[in-house]
C-alpha atoms as a PDB file:
ATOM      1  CA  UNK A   1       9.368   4.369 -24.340  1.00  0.00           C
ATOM      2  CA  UNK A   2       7.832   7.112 -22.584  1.00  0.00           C
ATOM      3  CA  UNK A   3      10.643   9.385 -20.841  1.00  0.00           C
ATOM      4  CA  UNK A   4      10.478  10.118 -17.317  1.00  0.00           C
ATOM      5  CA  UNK A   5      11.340  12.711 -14.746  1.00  0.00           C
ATOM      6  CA  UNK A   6      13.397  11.562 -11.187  1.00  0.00           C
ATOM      7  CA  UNK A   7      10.947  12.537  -8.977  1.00  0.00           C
ATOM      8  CA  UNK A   8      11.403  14.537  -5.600  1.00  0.00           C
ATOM      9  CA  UNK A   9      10.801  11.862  -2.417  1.00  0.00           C
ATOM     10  CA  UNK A  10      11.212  12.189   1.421  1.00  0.00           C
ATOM     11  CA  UNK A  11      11.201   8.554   3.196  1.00  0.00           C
ATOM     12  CA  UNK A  12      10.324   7.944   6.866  1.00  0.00           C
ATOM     13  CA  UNK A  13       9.863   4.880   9.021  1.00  0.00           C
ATOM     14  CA  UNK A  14      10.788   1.474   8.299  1.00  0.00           C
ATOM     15  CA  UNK A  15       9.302  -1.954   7.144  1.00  0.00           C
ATOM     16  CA  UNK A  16       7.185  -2.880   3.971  1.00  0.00           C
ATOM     17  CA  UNK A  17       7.337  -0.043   1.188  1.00  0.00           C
ATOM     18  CA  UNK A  18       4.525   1.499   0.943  1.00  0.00           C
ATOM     19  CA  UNK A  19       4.291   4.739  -1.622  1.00  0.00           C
ATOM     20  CA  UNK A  20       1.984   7.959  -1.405  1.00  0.00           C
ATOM     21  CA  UNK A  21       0.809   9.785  -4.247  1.00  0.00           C
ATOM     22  CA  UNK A  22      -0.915  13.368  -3.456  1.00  0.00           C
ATOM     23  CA  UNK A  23      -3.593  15.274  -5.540  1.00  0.00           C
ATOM     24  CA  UNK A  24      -3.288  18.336  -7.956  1.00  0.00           C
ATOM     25  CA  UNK A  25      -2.141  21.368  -6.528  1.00  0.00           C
ATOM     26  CA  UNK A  26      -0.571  19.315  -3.950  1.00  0.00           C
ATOM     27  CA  UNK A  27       2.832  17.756  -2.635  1.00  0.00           C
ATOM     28  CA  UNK A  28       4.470  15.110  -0.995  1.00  0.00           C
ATOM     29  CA  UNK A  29       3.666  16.880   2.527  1.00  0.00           C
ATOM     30  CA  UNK A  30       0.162  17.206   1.389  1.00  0.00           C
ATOM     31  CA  UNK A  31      -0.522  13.690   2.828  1.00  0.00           C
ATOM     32  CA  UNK A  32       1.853  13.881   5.729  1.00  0.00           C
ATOM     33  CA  UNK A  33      -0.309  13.367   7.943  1.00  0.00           C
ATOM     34  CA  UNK A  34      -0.833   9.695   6.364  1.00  0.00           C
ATOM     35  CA  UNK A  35       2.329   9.421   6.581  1.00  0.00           C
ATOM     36  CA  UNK A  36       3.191  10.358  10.103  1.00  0.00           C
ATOM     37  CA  UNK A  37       0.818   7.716  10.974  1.00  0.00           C
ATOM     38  CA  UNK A  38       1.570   5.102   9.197  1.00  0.00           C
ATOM     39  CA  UNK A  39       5.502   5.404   9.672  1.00  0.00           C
ATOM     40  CA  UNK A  40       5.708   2.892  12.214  1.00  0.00           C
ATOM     41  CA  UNK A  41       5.068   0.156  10.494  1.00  0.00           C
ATOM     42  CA  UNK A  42       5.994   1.196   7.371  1.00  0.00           C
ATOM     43  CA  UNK A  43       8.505   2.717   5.403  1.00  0.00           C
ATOM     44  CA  UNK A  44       6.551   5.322   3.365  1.00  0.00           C
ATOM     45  CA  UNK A  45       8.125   7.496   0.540  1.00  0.00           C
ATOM     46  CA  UNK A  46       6.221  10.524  -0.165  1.00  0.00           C
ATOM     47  CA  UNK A  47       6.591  11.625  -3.891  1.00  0.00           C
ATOM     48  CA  UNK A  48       6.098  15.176  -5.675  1.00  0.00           C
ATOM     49  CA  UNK A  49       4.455  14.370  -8.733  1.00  0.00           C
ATOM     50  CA  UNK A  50       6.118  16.049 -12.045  1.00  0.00           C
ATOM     51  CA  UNK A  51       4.947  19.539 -12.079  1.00  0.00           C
ATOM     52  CA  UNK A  52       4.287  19.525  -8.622  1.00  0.00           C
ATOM     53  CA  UNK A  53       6.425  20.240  -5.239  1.00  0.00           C
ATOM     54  CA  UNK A  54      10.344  20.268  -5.746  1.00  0.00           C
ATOM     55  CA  UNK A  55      10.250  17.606  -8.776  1.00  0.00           C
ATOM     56  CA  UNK A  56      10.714  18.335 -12.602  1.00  0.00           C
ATOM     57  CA  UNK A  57       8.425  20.842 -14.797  1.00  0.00           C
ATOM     58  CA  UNK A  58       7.386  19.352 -17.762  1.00  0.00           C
ATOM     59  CA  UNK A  59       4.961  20.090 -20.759  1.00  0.00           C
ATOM     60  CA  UNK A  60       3.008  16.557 -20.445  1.00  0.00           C
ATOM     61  CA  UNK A  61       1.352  15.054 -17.620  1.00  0.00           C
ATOM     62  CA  UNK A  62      -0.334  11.834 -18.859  1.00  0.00           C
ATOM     63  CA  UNK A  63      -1.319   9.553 -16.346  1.00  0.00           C
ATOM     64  CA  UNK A  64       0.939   6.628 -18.402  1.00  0.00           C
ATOM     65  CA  UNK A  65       3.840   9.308 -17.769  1.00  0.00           C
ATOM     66  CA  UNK A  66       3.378   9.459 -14.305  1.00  0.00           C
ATOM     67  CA  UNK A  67       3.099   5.922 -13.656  1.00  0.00           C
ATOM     68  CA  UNK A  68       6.114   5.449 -15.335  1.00  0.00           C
ATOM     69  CA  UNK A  69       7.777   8.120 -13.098  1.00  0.00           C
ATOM     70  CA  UNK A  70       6.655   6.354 -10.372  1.00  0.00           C
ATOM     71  CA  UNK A  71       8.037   2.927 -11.850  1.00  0.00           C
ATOM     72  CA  UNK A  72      11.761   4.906 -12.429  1.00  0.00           C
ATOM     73  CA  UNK A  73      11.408   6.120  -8.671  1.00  0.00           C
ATOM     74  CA  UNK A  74      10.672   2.334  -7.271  1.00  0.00           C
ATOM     75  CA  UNK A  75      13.751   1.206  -9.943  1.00  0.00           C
ATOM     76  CA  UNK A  76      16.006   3.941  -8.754  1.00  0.00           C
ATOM     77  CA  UNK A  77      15.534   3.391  -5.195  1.00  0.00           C
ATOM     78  CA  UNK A  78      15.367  -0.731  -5.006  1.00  0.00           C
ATOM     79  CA  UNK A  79      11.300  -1.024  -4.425  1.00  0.00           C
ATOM     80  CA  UNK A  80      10.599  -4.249  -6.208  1.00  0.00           C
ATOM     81  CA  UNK A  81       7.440  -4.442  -5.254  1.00  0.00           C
ATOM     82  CA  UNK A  82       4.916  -1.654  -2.976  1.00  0.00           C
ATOM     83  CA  UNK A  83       1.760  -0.653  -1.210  1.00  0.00           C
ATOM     84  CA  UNK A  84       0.373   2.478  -3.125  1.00  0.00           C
ATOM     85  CA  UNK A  85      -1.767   5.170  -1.440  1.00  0.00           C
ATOM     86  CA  UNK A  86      -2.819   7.933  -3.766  1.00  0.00           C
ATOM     87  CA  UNK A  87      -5.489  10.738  -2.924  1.00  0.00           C
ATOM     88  CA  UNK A  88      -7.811  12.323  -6.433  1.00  0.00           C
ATOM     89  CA  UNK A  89      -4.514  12.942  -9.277  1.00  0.00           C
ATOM     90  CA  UNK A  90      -2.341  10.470  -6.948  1.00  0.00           C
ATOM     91  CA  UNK A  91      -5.138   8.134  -7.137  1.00  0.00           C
ATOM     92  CA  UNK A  92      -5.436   8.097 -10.754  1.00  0.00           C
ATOM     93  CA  UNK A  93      -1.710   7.655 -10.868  1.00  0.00           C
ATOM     94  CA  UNK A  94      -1.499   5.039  -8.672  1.00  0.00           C
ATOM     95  CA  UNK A  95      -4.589   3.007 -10.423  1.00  0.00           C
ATOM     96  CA  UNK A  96      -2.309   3.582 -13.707  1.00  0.00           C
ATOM     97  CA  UNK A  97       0.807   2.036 -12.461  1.00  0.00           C
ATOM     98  CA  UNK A  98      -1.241  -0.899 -11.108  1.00  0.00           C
ATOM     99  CA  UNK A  99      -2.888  -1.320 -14.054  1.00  0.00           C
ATOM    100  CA  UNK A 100       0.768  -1.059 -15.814  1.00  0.00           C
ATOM    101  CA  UNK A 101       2.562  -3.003 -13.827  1.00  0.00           C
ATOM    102  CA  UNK A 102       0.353  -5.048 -11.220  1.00  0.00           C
ATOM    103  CA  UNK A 103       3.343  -7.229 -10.335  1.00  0.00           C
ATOM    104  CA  UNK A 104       5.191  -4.361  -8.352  1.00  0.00           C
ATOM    105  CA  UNK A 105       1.616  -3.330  -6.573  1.00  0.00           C
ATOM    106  CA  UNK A 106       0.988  -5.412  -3.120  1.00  0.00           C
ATOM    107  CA  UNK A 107      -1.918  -3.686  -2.316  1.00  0.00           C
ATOM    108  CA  UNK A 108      -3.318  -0.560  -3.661  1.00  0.00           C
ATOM    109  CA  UNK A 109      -5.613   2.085  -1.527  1.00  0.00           C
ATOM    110  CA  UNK A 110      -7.526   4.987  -3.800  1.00  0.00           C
ATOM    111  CA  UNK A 111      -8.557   7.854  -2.017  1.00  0.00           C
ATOM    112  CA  UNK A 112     -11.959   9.208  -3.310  1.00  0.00           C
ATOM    113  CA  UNK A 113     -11.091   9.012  -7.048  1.00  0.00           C
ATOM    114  CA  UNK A 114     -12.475   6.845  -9.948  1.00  0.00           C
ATOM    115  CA  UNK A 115     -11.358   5.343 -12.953  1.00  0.00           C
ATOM    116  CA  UNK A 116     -13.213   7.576 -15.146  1.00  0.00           C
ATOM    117  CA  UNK A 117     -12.505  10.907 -16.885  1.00  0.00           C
ATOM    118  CA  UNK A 118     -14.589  13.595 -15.342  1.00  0.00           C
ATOM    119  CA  UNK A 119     -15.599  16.803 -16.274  1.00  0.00           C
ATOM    120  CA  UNK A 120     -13.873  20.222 -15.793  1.00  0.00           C
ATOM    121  CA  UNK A 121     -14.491  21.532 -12.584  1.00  0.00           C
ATOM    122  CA  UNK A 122     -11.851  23.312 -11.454  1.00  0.00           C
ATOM    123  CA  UNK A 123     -12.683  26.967 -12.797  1.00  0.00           C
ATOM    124  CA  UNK A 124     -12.434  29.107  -9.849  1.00  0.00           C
ATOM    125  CA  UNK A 125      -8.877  27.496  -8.908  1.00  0.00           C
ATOM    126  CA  UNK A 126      -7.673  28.007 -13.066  1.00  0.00           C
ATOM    127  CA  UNK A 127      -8.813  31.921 -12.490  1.00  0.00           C
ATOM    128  CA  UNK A 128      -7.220  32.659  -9.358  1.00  0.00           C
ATOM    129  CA  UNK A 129      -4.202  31.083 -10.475  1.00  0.00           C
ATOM    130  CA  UNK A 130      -3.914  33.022 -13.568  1.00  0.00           C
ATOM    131  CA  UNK A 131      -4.613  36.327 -11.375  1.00  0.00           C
ATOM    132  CA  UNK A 132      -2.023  36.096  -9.202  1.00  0.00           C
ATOM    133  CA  UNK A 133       1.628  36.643 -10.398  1.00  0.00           C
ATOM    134  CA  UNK A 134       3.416  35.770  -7.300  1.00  0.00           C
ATOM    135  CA  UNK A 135       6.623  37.799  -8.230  1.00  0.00           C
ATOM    136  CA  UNK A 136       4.271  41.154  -7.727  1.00  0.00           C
ATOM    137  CA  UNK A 137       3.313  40.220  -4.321  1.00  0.00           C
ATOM    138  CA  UNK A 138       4.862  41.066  -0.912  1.00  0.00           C
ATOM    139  CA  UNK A 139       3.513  38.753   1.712  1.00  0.00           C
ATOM    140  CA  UNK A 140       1.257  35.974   1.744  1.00  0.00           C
ATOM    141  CA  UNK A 141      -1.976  38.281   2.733  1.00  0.00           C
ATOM    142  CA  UNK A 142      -0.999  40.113   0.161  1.00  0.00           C
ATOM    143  CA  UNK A 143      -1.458  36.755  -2.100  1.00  0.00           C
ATOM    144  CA  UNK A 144      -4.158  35.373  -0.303  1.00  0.00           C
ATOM    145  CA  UNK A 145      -6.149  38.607  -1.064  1.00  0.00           C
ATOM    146  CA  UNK A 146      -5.796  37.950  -5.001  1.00  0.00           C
ATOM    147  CA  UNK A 147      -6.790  34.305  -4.489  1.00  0.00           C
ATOM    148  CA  UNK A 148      -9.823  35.943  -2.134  1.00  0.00           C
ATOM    149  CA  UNK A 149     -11.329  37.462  -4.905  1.00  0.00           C
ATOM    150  CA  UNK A 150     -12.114  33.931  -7.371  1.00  0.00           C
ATOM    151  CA  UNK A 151     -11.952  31.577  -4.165  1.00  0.00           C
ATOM    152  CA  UNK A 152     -14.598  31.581  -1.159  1.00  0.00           C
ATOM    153  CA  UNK A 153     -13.381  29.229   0.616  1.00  0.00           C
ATOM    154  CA  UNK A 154     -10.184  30.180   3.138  1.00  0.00           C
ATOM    155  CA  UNK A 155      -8.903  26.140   3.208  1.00  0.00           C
ATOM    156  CA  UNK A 156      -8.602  25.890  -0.819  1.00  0.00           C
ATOM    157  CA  UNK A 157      -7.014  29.134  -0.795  1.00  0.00           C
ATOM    158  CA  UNK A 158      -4.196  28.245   2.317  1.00  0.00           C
ATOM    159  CA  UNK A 159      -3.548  24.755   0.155  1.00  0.00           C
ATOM    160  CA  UNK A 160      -2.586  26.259  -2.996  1.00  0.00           C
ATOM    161  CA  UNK A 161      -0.665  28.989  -0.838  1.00  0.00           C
ATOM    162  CA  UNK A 162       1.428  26.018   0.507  1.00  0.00           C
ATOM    163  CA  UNK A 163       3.158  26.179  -2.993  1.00  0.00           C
ATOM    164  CA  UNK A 164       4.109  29.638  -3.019  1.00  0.00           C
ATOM    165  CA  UNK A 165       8.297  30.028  -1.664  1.00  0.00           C
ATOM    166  CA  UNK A 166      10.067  33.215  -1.287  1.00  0.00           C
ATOM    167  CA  UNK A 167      12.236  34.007  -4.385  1.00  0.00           C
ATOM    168  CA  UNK A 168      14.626  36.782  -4.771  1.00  0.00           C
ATOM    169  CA  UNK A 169      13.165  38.894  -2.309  1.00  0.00           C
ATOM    170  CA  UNK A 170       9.479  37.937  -3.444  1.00  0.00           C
ATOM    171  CA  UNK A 171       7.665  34.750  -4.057  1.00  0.00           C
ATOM    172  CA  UNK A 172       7.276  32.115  -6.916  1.00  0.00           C
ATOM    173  CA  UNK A 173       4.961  29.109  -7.094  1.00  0.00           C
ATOM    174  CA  UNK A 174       7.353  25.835  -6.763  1.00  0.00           C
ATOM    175  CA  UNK A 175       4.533  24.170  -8.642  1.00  0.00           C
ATOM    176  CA  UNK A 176       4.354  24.312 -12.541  1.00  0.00           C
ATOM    177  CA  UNK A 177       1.226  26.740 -13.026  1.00  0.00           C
ATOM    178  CA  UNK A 178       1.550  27.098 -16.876  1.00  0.00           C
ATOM    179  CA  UNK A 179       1.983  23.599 -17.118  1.00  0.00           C
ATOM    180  CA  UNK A 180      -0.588  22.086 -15.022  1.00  0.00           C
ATOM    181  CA  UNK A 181      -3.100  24.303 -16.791  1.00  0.00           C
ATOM    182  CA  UNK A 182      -2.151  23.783 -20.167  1.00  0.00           C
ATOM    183  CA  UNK A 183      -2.122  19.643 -19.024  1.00  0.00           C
ATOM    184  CA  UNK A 184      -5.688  20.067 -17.303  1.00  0.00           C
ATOM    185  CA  UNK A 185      -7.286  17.972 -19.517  1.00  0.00           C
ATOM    186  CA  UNK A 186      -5.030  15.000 -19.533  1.00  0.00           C
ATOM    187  CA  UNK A 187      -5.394  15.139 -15.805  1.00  0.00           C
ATOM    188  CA  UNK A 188      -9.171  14.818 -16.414  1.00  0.00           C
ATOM    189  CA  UNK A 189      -9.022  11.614 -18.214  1.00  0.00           C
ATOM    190  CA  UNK A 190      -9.615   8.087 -17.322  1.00  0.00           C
ATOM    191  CA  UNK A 191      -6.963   4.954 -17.852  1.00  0.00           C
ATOM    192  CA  UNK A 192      -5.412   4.438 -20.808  1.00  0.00           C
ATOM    193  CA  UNK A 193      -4.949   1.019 -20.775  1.00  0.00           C
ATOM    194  CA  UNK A 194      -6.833  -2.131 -20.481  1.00  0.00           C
ATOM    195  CA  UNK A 195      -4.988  -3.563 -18.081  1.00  0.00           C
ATOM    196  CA  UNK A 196      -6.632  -5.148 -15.179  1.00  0.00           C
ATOM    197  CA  UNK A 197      -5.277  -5.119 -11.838  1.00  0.00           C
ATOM    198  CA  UNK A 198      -6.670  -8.091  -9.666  1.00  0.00           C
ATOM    199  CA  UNK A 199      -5.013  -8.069  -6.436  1.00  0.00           C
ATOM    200  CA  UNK A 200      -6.212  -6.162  -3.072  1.00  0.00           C
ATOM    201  CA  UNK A 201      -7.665  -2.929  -4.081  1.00  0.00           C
ATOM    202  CA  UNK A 202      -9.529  -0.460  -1.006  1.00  0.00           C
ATOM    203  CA  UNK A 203     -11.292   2.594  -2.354  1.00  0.00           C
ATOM    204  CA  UNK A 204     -11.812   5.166   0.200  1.00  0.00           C
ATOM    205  CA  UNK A 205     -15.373   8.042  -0.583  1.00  0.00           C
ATOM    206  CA  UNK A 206     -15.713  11.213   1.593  1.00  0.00           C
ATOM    207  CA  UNK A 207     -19.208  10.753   2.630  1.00  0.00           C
ATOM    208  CA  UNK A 208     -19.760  14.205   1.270  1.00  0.00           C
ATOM    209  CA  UNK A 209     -17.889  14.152  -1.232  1.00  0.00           C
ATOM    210  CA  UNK A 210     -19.227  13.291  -5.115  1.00  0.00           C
ATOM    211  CA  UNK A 211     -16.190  11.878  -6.351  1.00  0.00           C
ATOM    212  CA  UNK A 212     -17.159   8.303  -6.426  1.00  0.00           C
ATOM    213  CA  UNK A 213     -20.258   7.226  -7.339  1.00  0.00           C
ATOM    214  CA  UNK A 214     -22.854   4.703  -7.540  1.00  0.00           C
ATOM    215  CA  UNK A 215     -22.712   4.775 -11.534  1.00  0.00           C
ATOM    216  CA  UNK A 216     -18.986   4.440 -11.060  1.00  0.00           C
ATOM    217  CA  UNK A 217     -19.280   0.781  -9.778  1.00  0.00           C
ATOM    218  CA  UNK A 218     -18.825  -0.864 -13.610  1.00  0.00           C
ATOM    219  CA  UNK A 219     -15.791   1.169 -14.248  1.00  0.00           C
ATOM    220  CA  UNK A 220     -14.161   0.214 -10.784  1.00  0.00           C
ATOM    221  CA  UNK A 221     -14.697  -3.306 -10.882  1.00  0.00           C
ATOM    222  CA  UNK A 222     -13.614  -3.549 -14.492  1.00  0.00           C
ATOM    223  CA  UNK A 223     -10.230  -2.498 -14.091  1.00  0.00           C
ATOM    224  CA  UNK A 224      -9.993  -3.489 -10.253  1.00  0.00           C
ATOM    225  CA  UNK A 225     -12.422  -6.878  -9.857  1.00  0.00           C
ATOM    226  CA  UNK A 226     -11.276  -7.468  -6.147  1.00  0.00           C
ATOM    227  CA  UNK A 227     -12.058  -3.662  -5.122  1.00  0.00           C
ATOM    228  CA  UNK A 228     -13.747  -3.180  -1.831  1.00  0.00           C
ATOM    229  CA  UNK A 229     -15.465   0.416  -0.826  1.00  0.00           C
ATOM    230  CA  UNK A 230     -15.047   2.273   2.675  1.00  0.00           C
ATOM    231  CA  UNK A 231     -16.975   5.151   3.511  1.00  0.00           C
ATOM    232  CA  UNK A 232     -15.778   8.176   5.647  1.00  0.00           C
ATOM    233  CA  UNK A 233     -18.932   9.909   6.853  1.00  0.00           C
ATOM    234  CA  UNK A 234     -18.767  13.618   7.461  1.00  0.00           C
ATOM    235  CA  UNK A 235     -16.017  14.830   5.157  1.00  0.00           C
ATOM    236  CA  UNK A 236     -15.692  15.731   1.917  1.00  0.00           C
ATOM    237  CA  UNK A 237     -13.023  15.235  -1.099  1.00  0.00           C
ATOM    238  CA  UNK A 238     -10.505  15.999   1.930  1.00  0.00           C
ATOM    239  CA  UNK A 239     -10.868  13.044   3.710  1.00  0.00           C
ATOM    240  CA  UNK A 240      -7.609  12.795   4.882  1.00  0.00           C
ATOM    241  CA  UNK A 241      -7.354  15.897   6.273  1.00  0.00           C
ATOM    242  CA  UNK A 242     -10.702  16.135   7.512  1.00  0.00           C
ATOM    243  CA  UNK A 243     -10.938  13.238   9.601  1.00  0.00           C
ATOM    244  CA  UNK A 244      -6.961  11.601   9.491  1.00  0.00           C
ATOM    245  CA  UNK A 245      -7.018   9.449  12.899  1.00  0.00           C
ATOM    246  CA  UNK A 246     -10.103   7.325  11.201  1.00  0.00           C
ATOM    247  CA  UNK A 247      -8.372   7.944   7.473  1.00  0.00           C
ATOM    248  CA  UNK A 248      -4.928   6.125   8.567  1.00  0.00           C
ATOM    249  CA  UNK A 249      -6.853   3.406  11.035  1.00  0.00           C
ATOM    250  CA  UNK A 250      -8.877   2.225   7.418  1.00  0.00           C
ATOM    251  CA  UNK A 251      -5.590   2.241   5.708  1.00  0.00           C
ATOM    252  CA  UNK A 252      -3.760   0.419   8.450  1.00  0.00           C
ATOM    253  CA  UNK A 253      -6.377  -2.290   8.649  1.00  0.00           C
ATOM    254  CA  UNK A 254      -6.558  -2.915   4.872  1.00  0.00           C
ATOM    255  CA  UNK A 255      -2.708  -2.681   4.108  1.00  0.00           C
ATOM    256  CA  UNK A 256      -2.347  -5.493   7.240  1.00  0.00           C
ATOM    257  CA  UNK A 257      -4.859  -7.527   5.221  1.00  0.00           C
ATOM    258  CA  UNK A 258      -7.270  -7.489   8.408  1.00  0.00           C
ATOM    259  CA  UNK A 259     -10.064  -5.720   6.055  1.00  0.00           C
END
């Protein structure tokens, strides 16, 4: 029996459950935007995935474990049965509980993820994290001047600042740094089951992104036969953020069964 953690959740809006699941480095506010949007019609709980956002630090981070947190989450709160929406990590963890447990999945929505392990590519991020011990710091600048020096790009470097909360007259990172490190590879990997999950499936590509791909297409319809593909033009692994009017209208349509 794998143990599980009682994961952090904020629910808005009312109607059919519907359950978001964000990336690594991220947080149940990470996709808020999602949420906002699709509030109305449905009543969406936004997780924190173990070792991420306000929910439990642990030493393992198998994809099986976080389904299963998931699955203790829907038990604890009375979800029988949910849409799923999870972006990259989420993604994976969403296509692992439906693959689990496909009786509690209604219909499941994968944001520019596969079902395949894929190579280490998150160097830059590992270095910058390991530079910056956020007790030292004074201010954010101050932080966001450490990050500067492994990380380009001024986006990356404000989303991984998002989990950095004053402490004791400095800062900490809410979000399990040893831990998520030390678990990178597991969060690499593909499913670990065989399961097959046959009911409505939507994966969602950032036309820029390289995520998905056309060698992908076996793996996908393997575990997910019914899978259909929408394509976001213009944006990258971001897609939510990067164009989130035309991100929520997909989801809307496909969770309403209308594509």
């Amino acid at each position: 029996m794998t143990d599980t953690v009682e994961l952090n959740a904020g629910v808005k809006g009312d109607g059919p459950p519907l359950i978001l699941m964000h990336g690594l480095f991220g947080a149940g506010d990470t996709l808020g935007g999602v949420r906002r949007r699709l509030a109305p019609d449905y009543e969406v709980h936004s997780l924190d995935l173990r070792n991420h956002g306000d929910s439990p630090h642990t030493r393992s981070m198998s994809y099986p474990e976080m389904a299963a947190d998931v699955l203790a989450y829907m038990d604890r709160v009375g979800v029988e049965k949910a849409h799923l929406l999870g972006h990259s990590m989420g993604g994976k963890t969403a296509m692992e509980l439906a693959l689990m447990a496909p009786e509690r999945v209604q219909r499941l929505i994968v944001a520019d993820i596969a079902p395949v392990a894929y190579e280490p590519h998150h160097d830059a991020i590992q270095q910058a994290l390991e530079a910056l011990d956020p007790a030292s710091v004074s201010s954010r600048r101050e932080a966001d001047g450490v990050l500067s020096e492994y990380i380009g790009e001024k986006g990356v470097r404000q989303f991984l600042l998002t989990n950095l909360v004053p402490s004791d007259g400095g800062f900490r990172w809410r979000m399990n740094v040893p831990g998520i490190l030390a678990c990178y590879e597991q969060i690499m990997a593909g499913p670990s089951t065989d399961g097959v999950y046959e009911g409505p499936t939507l994966f969602i590509r950032g036309g820029g992104s390289d995520y998905i791909q056309s060698r992908h297409q076996y793996a996908v319809l393997h575990y997910f036969p019914s899978a259909e593909l929408k394509v976001i033009p213009d944006v990258g692994h971001w897609l939510h953020a990067e164009k989130p009017e035309l991100f929520a209208r997909i989801c809307q349509r496909f969770l309403a069964g209308e594509a």
